[in-house]
N, C-alpha and C. Protein backbone atom coordinates (compact mmCIF):
# COMPACT_ATOMS: atom_id res chain seq x y z
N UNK A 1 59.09 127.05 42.91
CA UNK A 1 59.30 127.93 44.04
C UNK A 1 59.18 127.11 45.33
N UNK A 2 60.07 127.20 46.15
CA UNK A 2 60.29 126.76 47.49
C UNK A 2 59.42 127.39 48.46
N UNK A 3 58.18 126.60 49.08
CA UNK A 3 58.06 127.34 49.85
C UNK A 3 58.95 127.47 51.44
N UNK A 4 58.34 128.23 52.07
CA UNK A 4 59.02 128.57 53.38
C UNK A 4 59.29 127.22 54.30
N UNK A 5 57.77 126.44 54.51
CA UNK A 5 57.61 125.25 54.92
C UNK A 5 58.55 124.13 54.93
N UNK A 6 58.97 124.05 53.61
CA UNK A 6 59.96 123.51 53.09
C UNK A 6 61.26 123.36 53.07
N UNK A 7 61.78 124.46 53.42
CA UNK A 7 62.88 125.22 54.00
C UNK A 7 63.52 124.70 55.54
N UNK A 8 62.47 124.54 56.38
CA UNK A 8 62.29 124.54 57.64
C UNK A 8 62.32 123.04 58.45
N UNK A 9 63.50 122.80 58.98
CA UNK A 9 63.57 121.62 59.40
C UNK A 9 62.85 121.05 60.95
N UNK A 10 61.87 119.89 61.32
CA UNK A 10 61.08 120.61 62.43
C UNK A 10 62.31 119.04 62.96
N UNK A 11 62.91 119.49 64.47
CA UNK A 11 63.50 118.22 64.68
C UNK A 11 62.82 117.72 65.69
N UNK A 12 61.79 118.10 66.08
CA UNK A 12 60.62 117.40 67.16
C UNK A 12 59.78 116.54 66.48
N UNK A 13 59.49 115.31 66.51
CA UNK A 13 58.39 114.58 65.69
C UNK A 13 56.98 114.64 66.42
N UNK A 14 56.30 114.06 65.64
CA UNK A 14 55.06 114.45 66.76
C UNK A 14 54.96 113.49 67.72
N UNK A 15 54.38 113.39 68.69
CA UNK A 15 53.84 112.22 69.58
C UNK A 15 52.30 112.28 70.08
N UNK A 16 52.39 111.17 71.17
CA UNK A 16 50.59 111.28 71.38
C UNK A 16 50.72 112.14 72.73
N UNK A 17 51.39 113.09 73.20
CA UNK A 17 50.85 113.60 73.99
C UNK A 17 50.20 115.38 73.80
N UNK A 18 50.68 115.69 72.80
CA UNK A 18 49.38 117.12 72.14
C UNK A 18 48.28 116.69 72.15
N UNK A 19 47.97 115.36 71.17
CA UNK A 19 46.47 115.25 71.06
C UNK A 19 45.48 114.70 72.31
N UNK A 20 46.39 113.94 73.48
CA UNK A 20 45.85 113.54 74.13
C UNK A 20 45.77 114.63 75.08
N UNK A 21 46.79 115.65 75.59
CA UNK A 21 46.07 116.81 75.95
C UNK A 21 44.70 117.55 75.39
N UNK A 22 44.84 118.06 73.84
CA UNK A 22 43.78 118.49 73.36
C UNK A 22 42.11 117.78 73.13
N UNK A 23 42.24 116.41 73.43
CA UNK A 23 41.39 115.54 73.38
C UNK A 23 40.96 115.89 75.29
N UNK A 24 41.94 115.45 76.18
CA UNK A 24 41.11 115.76 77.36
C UNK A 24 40.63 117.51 77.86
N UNK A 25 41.20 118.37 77.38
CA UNK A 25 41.02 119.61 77.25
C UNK A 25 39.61 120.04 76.54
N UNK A 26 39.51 119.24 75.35
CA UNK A 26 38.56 119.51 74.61
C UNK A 26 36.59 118.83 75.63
N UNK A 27 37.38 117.39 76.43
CA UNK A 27 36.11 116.63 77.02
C UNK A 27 36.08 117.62 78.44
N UNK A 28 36.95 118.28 79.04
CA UNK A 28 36.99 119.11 80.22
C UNK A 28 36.27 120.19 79.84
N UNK A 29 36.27 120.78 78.79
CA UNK A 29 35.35 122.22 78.38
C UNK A 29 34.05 121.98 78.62
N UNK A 30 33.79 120.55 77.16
CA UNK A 30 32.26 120.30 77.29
C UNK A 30 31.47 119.73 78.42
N UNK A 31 32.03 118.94 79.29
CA UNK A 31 31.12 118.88 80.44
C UNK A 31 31.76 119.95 81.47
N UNK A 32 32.34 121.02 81.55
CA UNK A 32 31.60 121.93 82.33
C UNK A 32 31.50 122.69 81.74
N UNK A 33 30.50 122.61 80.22
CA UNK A 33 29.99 123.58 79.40
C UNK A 33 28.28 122.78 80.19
N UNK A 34 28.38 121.64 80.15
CA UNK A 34 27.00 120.90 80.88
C UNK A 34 26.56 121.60 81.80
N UNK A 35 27.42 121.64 83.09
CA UNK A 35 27.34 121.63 83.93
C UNK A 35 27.21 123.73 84.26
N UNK A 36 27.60 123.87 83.23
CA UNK A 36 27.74 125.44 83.73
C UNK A 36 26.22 126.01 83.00
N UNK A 37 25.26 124.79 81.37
CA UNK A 37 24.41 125.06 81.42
C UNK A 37 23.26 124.71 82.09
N UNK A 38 23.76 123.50 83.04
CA UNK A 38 22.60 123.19 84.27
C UNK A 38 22.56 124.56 84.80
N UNK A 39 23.56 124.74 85.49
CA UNK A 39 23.34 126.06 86.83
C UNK A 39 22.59 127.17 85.92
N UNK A 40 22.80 127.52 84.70
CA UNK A 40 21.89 128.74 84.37
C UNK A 40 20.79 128.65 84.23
N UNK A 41 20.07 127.40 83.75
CA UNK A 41 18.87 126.66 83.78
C UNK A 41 17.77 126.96 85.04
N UNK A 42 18.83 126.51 86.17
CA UNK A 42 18.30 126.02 87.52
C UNK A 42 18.08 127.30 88.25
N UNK A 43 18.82 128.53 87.35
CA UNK A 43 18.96 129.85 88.27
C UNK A 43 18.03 130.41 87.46
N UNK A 44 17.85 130.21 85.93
CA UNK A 44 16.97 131.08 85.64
C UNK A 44 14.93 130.82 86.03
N UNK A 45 15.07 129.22 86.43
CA UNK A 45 13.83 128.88 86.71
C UNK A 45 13.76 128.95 88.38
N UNK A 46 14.43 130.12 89.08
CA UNK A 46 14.55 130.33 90.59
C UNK A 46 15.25 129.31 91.29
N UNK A 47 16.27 128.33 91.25
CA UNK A 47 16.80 127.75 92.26
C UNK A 47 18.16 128.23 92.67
N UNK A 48 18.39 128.84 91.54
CA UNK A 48 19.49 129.62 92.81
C UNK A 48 20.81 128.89 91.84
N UNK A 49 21.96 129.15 91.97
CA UNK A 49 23.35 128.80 91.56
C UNK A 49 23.46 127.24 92.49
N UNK A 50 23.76 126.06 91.84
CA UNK A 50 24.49 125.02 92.37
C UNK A 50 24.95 124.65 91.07
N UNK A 51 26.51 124.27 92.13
CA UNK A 51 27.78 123.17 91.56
C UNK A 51 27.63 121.67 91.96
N UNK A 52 27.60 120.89 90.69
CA UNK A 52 28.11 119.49 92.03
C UNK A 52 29.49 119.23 92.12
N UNK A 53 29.92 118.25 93.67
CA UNK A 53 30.70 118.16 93.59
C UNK A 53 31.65 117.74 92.90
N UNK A 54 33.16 117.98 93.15
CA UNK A 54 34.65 117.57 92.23
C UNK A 54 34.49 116.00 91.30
N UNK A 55 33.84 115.22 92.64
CA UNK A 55 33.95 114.00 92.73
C UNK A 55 32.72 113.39 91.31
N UNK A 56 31.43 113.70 91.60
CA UNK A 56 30.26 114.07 91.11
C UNK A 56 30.28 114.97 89.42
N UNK A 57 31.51 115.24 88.65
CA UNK A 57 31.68 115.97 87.85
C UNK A 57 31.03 115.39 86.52
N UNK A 58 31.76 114.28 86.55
CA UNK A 58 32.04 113.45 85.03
C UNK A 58 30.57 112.50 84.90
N UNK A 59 30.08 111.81 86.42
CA UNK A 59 29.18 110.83 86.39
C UNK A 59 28.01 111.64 86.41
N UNK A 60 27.99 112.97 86.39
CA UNK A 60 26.69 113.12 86.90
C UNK A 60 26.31 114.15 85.45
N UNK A 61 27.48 114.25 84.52
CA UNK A 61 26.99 114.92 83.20
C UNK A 61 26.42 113.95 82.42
N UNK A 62 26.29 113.17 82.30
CA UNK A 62 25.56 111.92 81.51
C UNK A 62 23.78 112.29 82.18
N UNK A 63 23.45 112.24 83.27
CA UNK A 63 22.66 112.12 83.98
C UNK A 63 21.85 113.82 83.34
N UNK A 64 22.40 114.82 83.26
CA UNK A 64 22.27 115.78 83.05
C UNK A 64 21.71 116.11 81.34
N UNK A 65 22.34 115.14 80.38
CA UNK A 65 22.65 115.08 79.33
C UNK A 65 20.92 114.77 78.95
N UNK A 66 20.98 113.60 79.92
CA UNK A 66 19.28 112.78 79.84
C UNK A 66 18.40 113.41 80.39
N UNK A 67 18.54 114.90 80.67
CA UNK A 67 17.71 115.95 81.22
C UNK A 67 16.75 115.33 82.81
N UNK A 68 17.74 115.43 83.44
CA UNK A 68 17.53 115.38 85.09
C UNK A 68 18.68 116.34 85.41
N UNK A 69 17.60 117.80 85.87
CA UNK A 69 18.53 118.59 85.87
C UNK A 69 18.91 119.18 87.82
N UNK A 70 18.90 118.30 88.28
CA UNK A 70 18.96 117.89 90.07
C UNK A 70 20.20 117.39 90.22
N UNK A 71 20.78 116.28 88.78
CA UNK A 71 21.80 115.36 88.66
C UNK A 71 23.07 115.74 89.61
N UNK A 72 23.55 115.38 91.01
CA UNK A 72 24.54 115.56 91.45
C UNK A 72 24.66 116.17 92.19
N UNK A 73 23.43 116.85 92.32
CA UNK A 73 23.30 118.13 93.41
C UNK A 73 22.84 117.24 94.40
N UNK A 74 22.61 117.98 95.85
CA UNK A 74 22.57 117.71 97.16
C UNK A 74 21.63 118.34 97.12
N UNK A 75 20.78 119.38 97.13
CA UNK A 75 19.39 119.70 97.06
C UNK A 75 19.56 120.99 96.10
N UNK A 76 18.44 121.09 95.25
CA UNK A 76 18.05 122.17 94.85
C UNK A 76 16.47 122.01 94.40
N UNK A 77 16.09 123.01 94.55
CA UNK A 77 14.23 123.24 94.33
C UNK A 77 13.85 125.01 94.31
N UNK A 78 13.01 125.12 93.06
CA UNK A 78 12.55 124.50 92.31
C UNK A 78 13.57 124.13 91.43
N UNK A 79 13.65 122.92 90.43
CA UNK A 79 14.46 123.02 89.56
C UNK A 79 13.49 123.06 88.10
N UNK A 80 14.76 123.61 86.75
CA UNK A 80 14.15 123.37 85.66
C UNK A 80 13.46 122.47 84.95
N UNK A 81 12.60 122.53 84.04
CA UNK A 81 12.46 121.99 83.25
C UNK A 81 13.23 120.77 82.29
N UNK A 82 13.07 119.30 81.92
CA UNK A 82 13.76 118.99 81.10
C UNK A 82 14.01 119.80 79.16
N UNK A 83 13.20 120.42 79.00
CA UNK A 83 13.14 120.96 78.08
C UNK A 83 13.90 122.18 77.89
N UNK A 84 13.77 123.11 79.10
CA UNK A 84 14.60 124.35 79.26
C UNK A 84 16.20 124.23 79.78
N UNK A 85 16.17 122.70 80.55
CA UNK A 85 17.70 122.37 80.25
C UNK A 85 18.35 121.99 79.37
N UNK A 86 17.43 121.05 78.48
CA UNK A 86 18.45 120.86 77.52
C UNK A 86 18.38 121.94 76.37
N UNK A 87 17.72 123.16 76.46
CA UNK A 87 17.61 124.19 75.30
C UNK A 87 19.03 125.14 76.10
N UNK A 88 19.16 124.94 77.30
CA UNK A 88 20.30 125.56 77.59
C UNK A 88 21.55 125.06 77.47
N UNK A 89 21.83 124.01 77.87
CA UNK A 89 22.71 122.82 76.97
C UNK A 89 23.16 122.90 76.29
N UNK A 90 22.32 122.83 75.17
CA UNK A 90 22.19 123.07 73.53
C UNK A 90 22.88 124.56 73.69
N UNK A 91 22.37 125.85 74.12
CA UNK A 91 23.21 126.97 73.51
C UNK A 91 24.34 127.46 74.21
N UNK A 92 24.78 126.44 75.34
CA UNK A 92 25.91 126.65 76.24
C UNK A 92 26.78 125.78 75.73
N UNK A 93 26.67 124.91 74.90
CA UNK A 93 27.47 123.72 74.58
C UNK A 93 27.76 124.53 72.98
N UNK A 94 26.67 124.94 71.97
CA UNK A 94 27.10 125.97 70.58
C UNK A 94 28.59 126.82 71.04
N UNK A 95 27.85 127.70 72.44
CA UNK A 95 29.29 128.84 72.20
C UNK A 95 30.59 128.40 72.65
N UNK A 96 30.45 127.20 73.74
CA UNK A 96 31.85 126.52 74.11
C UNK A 96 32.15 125.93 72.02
N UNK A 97 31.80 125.25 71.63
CA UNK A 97 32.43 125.00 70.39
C UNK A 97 33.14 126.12 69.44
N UNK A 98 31.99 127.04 69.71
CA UNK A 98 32.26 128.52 68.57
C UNK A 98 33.92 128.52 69.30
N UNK A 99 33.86 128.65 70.40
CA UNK A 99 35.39 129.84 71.63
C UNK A 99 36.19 128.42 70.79
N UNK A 100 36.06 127.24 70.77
CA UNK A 100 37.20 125.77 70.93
C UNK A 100 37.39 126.29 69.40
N UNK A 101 36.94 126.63 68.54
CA UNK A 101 36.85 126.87 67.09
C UNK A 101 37.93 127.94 67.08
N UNK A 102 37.53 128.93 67.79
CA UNK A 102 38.30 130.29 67.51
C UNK A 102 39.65 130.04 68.46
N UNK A 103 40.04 129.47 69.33
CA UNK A 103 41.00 128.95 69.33
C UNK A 103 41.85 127.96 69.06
N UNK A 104 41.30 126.92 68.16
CA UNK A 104 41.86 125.88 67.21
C UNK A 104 42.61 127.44 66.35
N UNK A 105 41.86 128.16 65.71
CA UNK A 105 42.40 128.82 64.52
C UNK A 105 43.39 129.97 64.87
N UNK A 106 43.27 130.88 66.04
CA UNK A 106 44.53 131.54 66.89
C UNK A 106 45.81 130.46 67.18
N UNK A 107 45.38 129.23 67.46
CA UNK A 107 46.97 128.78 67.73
C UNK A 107 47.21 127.95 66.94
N UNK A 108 46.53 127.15 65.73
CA UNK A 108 47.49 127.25 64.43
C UNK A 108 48.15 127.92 63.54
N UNK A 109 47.82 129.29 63.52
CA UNK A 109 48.16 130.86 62.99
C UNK A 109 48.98 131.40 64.04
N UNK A 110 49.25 130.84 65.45
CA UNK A 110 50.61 131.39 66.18
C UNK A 110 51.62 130.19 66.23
N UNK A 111 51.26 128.91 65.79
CA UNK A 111 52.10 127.70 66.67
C UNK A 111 51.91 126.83 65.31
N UNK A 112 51.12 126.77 64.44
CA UNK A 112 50.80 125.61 63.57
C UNK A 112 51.90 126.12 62.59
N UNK A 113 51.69 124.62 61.32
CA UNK A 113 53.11 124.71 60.60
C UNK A 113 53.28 125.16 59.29
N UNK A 114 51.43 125.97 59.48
CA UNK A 114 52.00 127.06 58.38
C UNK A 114 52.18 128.65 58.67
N UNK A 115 52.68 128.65 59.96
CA UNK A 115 52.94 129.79 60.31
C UNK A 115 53.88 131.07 59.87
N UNK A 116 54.16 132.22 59.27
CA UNK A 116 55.21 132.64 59.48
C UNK A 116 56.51 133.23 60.30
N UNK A 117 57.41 132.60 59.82
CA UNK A 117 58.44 132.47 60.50
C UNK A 117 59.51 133.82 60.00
N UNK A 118 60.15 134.23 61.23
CA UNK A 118 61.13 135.26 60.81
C UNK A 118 60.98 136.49 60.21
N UNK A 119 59.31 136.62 60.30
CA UNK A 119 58.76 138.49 60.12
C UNK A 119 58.10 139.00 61.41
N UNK A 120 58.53 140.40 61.13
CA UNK A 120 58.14 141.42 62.47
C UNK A 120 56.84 141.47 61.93
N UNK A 121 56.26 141.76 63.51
CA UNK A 121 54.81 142.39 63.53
C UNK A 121 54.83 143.61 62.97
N UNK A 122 53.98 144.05 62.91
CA UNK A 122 53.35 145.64 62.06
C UNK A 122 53.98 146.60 63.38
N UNK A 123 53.86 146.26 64.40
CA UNK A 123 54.17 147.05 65.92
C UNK A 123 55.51 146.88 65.86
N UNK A 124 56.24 145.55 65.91
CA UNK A 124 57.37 145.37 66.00
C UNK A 124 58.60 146.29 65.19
N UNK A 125 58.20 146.46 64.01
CA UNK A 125 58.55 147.21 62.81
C UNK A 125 58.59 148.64 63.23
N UNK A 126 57.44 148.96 63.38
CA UNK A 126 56.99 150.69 63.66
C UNK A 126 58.15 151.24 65.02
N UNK A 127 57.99 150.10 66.14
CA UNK A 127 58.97 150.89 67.45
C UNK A 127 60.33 150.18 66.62
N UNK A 128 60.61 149.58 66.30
CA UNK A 128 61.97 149.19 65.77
C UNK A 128 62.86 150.16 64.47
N UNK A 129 62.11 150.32 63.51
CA UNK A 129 62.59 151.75 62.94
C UNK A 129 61.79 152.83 62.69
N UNK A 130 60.65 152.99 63.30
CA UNK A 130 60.20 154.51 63.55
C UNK A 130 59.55 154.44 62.26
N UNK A 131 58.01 155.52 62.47
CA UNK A 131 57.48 155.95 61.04
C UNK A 131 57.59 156.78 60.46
N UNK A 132 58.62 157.56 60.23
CA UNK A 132 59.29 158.17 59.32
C UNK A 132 60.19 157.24 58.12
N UNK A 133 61.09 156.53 59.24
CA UNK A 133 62.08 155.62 58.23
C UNK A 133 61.05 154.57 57.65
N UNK A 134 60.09 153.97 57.87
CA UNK A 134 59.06 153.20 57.31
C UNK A 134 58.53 153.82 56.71
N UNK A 135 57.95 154.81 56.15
CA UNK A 135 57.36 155.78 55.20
C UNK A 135 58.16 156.03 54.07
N UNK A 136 59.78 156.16 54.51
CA UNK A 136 60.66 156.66 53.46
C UNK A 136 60.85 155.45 52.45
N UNK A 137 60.83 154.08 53.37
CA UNK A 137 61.25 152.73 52.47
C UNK A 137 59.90 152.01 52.29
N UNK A 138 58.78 152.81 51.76
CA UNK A 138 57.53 151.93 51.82
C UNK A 138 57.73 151.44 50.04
N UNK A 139 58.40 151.74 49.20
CA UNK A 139 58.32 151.14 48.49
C UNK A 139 59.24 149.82 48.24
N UNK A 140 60.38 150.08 49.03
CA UNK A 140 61.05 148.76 49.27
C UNK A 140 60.27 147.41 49.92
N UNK A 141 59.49 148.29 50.84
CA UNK A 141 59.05 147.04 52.17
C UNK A 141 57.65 146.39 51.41
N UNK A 142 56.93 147.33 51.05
CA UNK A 142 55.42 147.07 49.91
C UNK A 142 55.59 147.68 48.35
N UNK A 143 56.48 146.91 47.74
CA UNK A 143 55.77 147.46 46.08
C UNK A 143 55.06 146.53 45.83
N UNK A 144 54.11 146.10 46.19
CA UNK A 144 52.92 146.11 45.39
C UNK A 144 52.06 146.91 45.42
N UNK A 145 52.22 148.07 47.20
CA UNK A 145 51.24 149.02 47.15
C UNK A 145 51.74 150.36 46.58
N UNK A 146 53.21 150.57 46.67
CA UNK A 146 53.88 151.73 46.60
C UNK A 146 54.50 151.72 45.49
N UNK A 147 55.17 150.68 44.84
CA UNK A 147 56.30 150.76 43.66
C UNK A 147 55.53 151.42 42.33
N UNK A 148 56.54 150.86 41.83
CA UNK A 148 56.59 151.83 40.38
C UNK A 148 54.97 151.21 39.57
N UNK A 149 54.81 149.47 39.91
CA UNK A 149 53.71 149.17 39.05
C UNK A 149 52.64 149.75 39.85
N UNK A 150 52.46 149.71 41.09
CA UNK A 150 51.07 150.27 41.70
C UNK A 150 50.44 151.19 41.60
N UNK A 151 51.74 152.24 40.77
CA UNK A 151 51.00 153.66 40.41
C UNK A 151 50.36 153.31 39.40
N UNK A 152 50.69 152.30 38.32
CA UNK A 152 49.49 152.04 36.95
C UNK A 152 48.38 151.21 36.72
């Protein structure tokens, strides 16, 4: 049996610029997954919301990493704890992976190459011939749920 895959001629080859997007996409999340768990850190131990600057982004997450959690800022006081920053870190940096996870798996299941190709959505179907005429041909469209063997 042929699968579908197989069938399907892709005439784009790959190159290095997907992965090198998804590679800098992927290092852009996690340090301002850093940087977004400094500020909750720094706000939840009373200093208030700070960003550092544009410039200040990349050099000053290392600094942050090594729990100096002031790193880049222009003043803030009081600031956190090294311990309570990097426990925030730690669970600001978990859910950025969980979201990078759950969208690795949404856009290989819309874009990746074992996708299917050339079937309607469940919606697409329903406004396209109505649920009546889909009801009448449910054993054409599903016998495995409707046909003759599913009744036994």
């Amino acid at each position: 049996m042929v699968s579908q895959r197989e069938r399907r001629a892709d005439p784009y080859p790959l190159t290095w610029e997907i992965p090198l997007a998804i590679f800098a996409g992927s290092l852009l999340a996690l340090v301002l997954g850093v940087h977004l768990a400094r500020g909750l850190a720094n706000l939840a131990a009373g200093a208030g919301w700070a960003w550092p600057a544009a410039a200040r982004l990349f050099t000053s997450a290392i600094d942050v990493l090594e729990g100096d959690p002031g790193a880049g800022l222009d003043h803030v006081a009081p600031i956190a704890s090294p311990d309570a920053l990097l426990a925030w870190v730690f669970a600001v940096e978990l859910i950025v992976m969980a979201a990078y996870v759950v969208l690795i798996w949404v856009c290989l299941h819309r874009w990746g190459p074992n996708r299917t190709l050339g079937v309607a959505t469940a919606g697409e179907a329903r406004r396209l011939l109505g649920r009546q005429r889909l009801y009448a041909a449910r054993r054409v469209i599903r016998p495995d749920l409707y046909g003759e063997r599913a009744k036994r």
